[in-house]
C-alpha atoms as a PDB file:
ATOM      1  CA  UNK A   1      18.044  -0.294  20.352  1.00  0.00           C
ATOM      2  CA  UNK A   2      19.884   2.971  20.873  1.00  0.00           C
ATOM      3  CA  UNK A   3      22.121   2.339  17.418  1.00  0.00           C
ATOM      4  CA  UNK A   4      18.782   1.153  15.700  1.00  0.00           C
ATOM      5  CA  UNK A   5      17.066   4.467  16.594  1.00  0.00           C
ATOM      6  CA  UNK A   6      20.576   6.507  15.675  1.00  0.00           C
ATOM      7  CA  UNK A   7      20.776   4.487  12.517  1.00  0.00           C
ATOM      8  CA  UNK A   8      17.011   4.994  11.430  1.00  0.00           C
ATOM      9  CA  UNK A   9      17.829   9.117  11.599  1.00  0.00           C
ATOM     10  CA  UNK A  10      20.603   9.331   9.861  1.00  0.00           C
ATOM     11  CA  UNK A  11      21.243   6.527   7.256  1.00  0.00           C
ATOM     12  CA  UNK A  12      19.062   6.516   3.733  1.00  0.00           C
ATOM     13  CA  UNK A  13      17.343   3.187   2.481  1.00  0.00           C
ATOM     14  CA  UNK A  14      20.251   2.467   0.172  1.00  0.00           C
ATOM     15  CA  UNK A  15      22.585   2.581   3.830  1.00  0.00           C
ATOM     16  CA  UNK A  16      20.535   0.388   5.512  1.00  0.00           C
ATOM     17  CA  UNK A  17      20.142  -2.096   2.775  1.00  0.00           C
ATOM     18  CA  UNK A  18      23.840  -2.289   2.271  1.00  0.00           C
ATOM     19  CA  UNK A  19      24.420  -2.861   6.135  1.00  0.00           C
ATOM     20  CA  UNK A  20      22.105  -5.378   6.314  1.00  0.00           C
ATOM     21  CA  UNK A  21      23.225  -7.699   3.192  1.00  0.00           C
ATOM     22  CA  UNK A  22      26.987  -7.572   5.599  1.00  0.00           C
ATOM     23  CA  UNK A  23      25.577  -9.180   8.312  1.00  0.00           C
ATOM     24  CA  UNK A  24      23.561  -6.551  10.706  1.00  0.00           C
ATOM     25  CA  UNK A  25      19.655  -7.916  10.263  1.00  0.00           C
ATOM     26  CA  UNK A  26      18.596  -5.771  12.763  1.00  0.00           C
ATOM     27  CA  UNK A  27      18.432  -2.978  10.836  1.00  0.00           C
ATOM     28  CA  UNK A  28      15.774  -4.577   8.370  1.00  0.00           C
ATOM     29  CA  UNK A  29      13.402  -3.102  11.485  1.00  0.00           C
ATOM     30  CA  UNK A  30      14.255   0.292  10.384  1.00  0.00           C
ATOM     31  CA  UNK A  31      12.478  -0.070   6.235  1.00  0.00           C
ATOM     32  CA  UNK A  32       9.867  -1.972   7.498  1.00  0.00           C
ATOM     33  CA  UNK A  33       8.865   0.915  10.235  1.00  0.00           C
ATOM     34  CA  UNK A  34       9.864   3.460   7.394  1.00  0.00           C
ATOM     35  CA  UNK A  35       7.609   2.135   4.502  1.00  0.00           C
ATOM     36  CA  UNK A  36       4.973  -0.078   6.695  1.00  0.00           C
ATOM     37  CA  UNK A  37       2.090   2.855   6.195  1.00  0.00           C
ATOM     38  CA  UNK A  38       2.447   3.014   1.969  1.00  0.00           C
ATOM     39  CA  UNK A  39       2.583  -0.793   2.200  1.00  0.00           C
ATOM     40  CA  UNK A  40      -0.409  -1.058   3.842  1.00  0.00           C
ATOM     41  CA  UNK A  41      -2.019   1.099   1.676  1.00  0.00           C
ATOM     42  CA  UNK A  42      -0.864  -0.611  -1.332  1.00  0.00           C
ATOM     43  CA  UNK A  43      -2.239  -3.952   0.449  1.00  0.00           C
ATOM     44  CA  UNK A  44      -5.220  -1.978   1.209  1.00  0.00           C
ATOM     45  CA  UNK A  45      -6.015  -1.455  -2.626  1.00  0.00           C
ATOM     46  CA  UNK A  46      -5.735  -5.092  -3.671  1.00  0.00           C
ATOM     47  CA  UNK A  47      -7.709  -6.410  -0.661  1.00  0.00           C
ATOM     48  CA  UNK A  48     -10.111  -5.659   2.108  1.00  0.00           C
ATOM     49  CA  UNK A  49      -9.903  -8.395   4.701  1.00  0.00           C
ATOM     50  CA  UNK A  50      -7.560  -6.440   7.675  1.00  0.00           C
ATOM     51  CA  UNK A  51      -6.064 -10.077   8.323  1.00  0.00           C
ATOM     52  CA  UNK A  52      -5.351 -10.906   4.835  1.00  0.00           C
ATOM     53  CA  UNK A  53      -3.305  -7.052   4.711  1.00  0.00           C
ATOM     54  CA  UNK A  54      -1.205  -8.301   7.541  1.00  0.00           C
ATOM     55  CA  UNK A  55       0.364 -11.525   6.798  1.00  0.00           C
ATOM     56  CA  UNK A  56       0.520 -10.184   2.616  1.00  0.00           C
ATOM     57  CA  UNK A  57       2.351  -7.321   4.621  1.00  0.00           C
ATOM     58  CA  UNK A  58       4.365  -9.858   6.402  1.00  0.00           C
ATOM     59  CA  UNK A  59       5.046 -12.032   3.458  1.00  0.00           C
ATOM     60  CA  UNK A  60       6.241  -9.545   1.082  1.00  0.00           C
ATOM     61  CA  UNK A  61       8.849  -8.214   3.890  1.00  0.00           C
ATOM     62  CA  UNK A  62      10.440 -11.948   4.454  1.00  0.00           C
ATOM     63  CA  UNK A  63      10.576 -12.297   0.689  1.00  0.00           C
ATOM     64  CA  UNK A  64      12.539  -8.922   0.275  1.00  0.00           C
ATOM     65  CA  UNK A  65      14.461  -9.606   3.170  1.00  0.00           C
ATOM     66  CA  UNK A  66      15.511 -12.757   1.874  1.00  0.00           C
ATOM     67  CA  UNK A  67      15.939 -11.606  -1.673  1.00  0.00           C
ATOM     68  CA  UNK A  68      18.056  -7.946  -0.690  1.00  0.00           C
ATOM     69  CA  UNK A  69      21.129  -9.491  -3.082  1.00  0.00           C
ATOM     70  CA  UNK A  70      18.519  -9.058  -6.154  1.00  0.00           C
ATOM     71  CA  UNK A  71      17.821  -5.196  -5.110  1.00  0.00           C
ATOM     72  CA  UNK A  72      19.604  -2.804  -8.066  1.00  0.00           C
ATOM     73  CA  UNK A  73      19.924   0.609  -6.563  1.00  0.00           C
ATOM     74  CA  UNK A  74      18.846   1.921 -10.470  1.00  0.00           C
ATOM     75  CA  UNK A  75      15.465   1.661  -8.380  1.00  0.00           C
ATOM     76  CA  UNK A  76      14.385   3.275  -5.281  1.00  0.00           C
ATOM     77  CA  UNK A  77      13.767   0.939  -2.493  1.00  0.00           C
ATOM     78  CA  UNK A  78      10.588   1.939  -1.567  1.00  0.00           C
ATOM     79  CA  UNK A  79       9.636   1.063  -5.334  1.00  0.00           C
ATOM     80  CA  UNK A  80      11.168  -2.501  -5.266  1.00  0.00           C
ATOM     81  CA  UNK A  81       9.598  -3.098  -2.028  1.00  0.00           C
ATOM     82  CA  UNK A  82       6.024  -1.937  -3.222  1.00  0.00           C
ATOM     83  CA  UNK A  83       6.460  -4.457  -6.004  1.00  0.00           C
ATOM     84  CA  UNK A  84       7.010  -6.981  -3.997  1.00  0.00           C
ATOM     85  CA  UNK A  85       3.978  -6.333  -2.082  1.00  0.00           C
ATOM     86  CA  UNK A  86       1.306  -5.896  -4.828  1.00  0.00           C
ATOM     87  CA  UNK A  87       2.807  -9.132  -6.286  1.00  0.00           C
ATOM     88  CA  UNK A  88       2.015 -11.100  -3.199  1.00  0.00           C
ATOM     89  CA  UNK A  89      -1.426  -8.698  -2.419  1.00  0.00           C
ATOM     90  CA  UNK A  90      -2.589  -9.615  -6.271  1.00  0.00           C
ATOM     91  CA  UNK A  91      -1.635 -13.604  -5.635  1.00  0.00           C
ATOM     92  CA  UNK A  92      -3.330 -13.547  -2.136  1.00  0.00           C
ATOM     93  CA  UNK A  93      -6.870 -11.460  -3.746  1.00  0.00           C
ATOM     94  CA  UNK A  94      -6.909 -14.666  -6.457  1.00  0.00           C
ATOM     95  CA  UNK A  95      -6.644 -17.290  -3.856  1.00  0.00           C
ATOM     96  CA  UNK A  96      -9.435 -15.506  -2.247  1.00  0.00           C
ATOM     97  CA  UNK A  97     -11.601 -15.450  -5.217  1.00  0.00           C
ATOM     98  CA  UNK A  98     -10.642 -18.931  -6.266  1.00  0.00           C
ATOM     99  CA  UNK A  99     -12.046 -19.647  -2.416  1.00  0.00           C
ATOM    100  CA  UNK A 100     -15.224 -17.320  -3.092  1.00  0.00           C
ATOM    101  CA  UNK A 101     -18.491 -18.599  -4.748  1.00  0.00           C
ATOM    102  CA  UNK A 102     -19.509 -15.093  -5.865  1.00  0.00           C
ATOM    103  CA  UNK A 103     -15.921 -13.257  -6.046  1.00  0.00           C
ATOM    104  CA  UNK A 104     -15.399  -9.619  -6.580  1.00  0.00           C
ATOM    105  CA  UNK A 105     -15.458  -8.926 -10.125  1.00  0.00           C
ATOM    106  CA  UNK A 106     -15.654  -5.771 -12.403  1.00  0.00           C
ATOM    107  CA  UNK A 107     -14.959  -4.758 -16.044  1.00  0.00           C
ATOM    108  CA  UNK A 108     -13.690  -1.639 -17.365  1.00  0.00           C
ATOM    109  CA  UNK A 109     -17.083  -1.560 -19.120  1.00  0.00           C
ATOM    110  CA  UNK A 110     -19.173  -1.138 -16.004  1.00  0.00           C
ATOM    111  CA  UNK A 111     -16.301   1.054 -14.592  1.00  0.00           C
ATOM    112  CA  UNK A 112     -16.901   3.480 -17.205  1.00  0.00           C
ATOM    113  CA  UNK A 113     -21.011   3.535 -16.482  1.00  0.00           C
ATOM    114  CA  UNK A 114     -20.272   4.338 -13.078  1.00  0.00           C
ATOM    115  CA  UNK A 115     -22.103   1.469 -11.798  1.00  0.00           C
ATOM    116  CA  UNK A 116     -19.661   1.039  -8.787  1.00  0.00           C
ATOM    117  CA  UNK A 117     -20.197   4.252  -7.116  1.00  0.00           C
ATOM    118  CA  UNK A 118     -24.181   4.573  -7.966  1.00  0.00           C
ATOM    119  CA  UNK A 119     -24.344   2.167  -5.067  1.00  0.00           C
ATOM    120  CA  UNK A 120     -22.710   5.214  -2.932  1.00  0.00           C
ATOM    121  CA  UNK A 121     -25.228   7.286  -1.397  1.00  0.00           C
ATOM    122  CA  UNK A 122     -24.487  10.699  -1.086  1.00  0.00           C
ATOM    123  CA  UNK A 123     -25.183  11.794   2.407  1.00  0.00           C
ATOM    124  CA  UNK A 124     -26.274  14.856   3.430  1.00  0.00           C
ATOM    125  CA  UNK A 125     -25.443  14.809   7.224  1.00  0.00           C
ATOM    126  CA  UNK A 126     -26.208  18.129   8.918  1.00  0.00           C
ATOM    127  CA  UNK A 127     -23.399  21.044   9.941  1.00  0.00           C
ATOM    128  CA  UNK A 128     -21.758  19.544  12.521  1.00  0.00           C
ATOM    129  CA  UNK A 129     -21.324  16.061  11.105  1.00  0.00           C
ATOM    130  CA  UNK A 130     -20.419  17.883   7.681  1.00  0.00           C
ATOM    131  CA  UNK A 131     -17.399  19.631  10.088  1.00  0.00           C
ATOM    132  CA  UNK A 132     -16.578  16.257  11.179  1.00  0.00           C
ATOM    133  CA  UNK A 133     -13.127  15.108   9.683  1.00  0.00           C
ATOM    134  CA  UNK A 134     -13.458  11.699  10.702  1.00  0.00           C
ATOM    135  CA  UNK A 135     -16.668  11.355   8.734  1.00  0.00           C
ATOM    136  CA  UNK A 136     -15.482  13.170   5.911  1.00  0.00           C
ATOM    137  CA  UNK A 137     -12.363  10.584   5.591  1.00  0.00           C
ATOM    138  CA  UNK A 138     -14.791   7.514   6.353  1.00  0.00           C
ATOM    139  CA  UNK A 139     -17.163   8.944   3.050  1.00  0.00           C
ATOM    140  CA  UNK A 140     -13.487   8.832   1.146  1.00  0.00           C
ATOM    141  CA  UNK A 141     -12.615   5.343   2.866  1.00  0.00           C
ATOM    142  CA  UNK A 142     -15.904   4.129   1.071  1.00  0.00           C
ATOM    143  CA  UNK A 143     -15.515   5.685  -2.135  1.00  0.00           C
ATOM    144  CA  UNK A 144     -12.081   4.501  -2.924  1.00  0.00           C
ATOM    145  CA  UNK A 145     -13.398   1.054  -1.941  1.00  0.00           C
ATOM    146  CA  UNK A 146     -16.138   1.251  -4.520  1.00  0.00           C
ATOM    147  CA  UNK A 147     -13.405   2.018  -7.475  1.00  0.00           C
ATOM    148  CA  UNK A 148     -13.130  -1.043  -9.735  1.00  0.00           C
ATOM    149  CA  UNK A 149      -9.507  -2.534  -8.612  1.00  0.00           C
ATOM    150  CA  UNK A 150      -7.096  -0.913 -11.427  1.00  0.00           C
ATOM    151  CA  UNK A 151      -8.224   2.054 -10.625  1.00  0.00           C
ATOM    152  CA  UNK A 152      -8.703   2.068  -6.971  1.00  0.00           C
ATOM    153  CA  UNK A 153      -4.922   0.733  -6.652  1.00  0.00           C
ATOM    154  CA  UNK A 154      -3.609   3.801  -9.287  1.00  0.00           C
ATOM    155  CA  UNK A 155      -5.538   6.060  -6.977  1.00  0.00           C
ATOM    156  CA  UNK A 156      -3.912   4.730  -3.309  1.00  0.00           C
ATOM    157  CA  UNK A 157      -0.876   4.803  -4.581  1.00  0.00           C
ATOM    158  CA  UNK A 158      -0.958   7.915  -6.626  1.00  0.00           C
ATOM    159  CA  UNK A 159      -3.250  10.731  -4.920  1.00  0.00           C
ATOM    160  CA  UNK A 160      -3.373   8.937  -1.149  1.00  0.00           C
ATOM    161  CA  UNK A 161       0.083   7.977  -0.656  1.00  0.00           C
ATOM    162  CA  UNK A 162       1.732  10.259  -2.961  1.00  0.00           C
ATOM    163  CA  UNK A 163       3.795   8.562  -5.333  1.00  0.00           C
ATOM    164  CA  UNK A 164       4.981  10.502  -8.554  1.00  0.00           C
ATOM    165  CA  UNK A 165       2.981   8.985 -12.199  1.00  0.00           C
ATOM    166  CA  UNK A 166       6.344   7.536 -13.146  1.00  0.00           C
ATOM    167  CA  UNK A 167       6.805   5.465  -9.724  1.00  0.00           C
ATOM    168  CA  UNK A 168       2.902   4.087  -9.576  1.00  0.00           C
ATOM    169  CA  UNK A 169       3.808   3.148 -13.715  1.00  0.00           C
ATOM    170  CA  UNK A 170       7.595   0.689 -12.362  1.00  0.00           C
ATOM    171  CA  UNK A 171       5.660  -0.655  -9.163  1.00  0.00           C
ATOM    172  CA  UNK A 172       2.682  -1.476 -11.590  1.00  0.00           C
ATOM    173  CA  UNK A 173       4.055  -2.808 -14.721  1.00  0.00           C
ATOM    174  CA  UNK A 174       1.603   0.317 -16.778  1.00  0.00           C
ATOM    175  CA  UNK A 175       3.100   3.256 -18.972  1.00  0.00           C
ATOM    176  CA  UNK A 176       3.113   6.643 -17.754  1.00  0.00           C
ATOM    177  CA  UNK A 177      -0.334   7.426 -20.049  1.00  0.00           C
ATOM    178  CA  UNK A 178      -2.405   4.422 -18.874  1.00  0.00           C
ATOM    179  CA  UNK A 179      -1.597   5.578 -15.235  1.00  0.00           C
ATOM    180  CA  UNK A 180      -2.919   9.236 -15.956  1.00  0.00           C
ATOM    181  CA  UNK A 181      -6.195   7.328 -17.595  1.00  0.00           C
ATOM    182  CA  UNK A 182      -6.885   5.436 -14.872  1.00  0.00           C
ATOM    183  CA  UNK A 183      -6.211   8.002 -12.354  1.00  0.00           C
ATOM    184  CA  UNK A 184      -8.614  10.482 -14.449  1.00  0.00           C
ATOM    185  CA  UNK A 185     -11.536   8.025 -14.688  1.00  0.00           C
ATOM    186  CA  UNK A 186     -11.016   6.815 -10.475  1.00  0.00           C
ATOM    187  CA  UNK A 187     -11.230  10.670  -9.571  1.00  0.00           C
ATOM    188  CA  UNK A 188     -13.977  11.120 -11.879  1.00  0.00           C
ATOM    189  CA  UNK A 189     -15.522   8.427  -9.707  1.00  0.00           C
ATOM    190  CA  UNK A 190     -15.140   9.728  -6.497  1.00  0.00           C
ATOM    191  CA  UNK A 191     -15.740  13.204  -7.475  1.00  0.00           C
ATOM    192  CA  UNK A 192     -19.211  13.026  -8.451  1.00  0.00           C
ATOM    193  CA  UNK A 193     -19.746  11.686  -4.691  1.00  0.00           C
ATOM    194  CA  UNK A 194     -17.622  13.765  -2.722  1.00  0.00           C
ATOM    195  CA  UNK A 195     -16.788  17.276  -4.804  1.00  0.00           C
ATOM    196  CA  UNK A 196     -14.810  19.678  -2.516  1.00  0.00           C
ATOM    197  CA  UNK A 197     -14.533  17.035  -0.062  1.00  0.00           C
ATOM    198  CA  UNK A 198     -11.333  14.921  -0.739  1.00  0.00           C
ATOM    199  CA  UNK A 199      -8.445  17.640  -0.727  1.00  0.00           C
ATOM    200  CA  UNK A 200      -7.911  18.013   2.660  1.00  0.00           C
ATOM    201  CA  UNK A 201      -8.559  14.586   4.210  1.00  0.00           C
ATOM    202  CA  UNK A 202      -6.809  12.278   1.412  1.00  0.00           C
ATOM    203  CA  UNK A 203      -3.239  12.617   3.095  1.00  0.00           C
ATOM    204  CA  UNK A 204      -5.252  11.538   6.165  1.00  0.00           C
ATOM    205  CA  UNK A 205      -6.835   8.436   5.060  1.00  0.00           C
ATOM    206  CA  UNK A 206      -6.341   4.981   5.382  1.00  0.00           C
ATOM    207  CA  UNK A 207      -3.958   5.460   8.989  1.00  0.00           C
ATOM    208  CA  UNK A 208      -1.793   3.116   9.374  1.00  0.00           C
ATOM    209  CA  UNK A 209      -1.741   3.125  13.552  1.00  0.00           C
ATOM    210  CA  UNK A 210       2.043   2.459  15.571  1.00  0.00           C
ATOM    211  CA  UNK A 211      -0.201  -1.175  17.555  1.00  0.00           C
ATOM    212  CA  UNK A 212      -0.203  -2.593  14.248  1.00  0.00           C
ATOM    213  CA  UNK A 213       3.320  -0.945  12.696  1.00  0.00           C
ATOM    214  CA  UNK A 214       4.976  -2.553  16.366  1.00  0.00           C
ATOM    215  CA  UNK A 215       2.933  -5.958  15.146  1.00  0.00           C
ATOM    216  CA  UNK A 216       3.880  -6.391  12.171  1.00  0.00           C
ATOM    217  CA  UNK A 217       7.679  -5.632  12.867  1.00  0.00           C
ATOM    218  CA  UNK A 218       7.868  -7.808  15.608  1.00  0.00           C
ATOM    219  CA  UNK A 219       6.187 -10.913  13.921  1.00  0.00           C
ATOM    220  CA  UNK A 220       8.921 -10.019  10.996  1.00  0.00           C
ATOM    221  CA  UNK A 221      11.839  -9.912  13.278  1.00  0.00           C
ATOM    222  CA  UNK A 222      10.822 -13.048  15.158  1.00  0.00           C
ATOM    223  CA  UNK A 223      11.091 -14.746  11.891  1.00  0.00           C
ATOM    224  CA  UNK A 224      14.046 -13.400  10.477  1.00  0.00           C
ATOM    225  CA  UNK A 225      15.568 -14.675  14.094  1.00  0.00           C
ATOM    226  CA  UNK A 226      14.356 -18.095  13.545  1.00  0.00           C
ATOM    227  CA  UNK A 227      14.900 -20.186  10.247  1.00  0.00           C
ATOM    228  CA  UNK A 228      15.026 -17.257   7.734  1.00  0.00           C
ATOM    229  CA  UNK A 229      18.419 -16.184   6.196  1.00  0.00           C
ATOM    230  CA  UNK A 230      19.104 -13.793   3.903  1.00  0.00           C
ATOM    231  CA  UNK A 231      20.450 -14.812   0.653  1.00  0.00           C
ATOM    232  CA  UNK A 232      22.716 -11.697  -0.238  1.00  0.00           C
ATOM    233  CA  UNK A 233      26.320 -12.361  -0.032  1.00  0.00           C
ATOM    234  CA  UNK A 234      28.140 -10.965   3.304  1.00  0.00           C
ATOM    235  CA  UNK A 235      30.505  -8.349   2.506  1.00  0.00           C
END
């Protein structure tokens, strides 16, 4: 434990990744701890089921662990790893709907309309509930789950968990522009609900708490102890 934490503080993504593919698994605990709250919110985009977030969560950490040999450092890791997890969050939302009789559908059409967050109403709490952070972020919570899903997932990834235009655009497959248009028309969204209200409580949203972080790591590690193995070459 005591080299895991010393490793976590001092080596960068790149480090770690290299360390692991020459035989020291253990360190794969150190990315997933690093990068488990944007994953979630990336999960938390595609789909809303809390269960369904964990084992995609899960999933998309075995396949990159057992895939590090096809990681090219031309990419940051945290890009190739939120890849990996909207690839297996978009597979796991159509199994769902495939499963669904009335599944969640939307077009750009209605997007545009607005017809998503008319179904929002804006509340009008009184002073001290209008102080209240917690209800503030809960009013954003909602709002970003009314987006139409393009949009909502441009809008985690770009304006909730921070990621630059260019990075949502290479973990999305989408040029730099159609990025910007869908971020334009999600805030446009949101704003009409919650003007002067999303600034300070956006960073805040969406917390990722340490139960479920320690969860998810330790169902990961218990299966990268068991019959997993990593396909990148020892050095």
């Amino acid at each position: 434990m005591t080299t895991t934490l010393t490793a976590s503080s001092v080596l960068s993504d790149i480090d770690i990744v290299k360390r692991v593919r020459s035989g020291e698994p253990a360190l794969f605990e150190i990315l997933m701890r690093r990068h488990n709250h944007r994953l979630y919110r990336a999960a938390r985009a595609v789909i809303r089921d809390e269960a369904d977030i964990e084992d995609v969560m899960q999933q998309a950490y075995l396949r990159a662990f057992t895939h590090l040999d096809q990681f090219e450092e031309r990419a940051l890791f945290s890009t190739w790893l939120t890849r990996i997890l909207l690839n297996e969050a978009f597979g796991r939302r159509r199994q769902l709907r495939r499963l669904s009789p009335f599944p969640e559908t939307a077009n750009d059409a209605d997007a545009d309309h607005g017809v998503f967050m008319n179904d929002i109403q804006s509340p009008h709490p009184d002073p001290e509930r209008q102080a209240s952070v917690g209800e503030i972020r809960q009013a954003l919570e909602d709002a970003v789950d009314a987006l139409p899903d393009a949009y909502r997932t441009v809008f985690m990834l770009r304006d909730i968990e921070g990621l630059s235009t260019t990075e949502t655009g290479e973990v999305m497959g989408l040029a730099d522009q159609a990025v910007k248009t869908r971020l334009h028309r999600a805030r446009g969204m949101i704003r009409r609900n919650l003007v002067g209200r999303i600034g300070a409580v956006a960073p805040n949203a969406f917390p990722f708490h340490a139960r479920r972080c320690d969860r998810i790591v330790a169902a990961v590690l218990g299966r990268i102890g068991g019959d997993t193995e990593i396909s990148a070459s020892k050095n």
